[in-house]
Protein backbone atom coordinates (compact mmCIF):
# COMPACT_ATOMS: atom_id res chain seq x y z
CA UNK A 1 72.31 41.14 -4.79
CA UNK A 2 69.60 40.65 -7.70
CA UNK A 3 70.03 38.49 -10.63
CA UNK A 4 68.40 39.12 -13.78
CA UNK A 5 66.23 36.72 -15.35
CA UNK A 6 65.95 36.39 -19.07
CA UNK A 7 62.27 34.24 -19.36
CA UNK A 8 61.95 32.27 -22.94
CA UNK A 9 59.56 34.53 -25.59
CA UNK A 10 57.01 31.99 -25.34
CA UNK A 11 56.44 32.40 -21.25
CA UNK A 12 53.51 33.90 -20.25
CA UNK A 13 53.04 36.81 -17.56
CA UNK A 14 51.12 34.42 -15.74
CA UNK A 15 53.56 31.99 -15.36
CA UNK A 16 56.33 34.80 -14.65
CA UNK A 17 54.09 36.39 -11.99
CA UNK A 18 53.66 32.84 -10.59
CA UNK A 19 57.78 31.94 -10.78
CA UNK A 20 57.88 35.43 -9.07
CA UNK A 21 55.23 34.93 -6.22
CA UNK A 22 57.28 31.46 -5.40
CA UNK A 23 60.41 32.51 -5.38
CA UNK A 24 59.24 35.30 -2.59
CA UNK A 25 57.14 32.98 -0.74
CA UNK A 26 60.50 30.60 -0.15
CA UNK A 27 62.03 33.67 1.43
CA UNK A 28 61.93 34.39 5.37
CA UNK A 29 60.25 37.25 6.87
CA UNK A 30 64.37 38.28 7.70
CA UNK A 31 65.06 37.90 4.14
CA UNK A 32 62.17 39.49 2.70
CA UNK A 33 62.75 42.56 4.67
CA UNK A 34 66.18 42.45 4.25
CA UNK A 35 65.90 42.72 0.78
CA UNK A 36 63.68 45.52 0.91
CA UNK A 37 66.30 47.50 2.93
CA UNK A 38 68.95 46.78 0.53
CA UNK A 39 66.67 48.12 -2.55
CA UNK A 40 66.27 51.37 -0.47
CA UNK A 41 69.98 51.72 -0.05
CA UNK A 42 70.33 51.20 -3.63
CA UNK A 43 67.70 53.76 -4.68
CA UNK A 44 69.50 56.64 -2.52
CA UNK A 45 72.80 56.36 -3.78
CA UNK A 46 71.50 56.22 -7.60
CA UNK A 47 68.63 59.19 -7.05
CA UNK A 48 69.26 60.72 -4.34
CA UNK A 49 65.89 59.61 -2.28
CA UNK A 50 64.45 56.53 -1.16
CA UNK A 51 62.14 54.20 -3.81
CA UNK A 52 59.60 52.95 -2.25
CA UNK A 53 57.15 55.12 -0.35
CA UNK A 54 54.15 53.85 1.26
CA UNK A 55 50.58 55.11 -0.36
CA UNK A 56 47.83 53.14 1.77
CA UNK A 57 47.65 50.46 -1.80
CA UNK A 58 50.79 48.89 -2.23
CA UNK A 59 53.79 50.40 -2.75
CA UNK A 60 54.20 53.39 -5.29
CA UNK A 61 57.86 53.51 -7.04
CA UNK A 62 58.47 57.17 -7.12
CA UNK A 63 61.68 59.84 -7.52
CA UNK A 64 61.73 62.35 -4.09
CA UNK A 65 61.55 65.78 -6.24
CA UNK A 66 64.78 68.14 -5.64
């Protein structure tokens, strides 16, 4: 799964965002989408509805409404 990444105080977003960006564009298509998959599966066993839902920009983190 995920790890969590504690960044020194003194990093910038910039460089974060950057570390970030790399670290996906090392990934394979497979992997990428993968990934994606496995966040979904994640999100419906914690809330109950899938997290990512597609809004024509991007990708809008949002809780399906009961």
């Amino acid at each position: 799964m995920g790890k969590i990444i504690l960044h020194p105080p003194g990093t910038t977003r910039e460089d974060i965002e950057e570390m970030r960006l790399m670290r996906n564009l090392e990934k394979t298509p497979n992997e990428r989408i993968r990934l994606m998959f496995t966040l979904n599966i994640m999100a419906i066993m914690v809330k109950g509805g899938p997290l990512k839902l597609p809004q024509g920009k991007g990708i809008i983190l949002k809780r399906k409404d009961s």
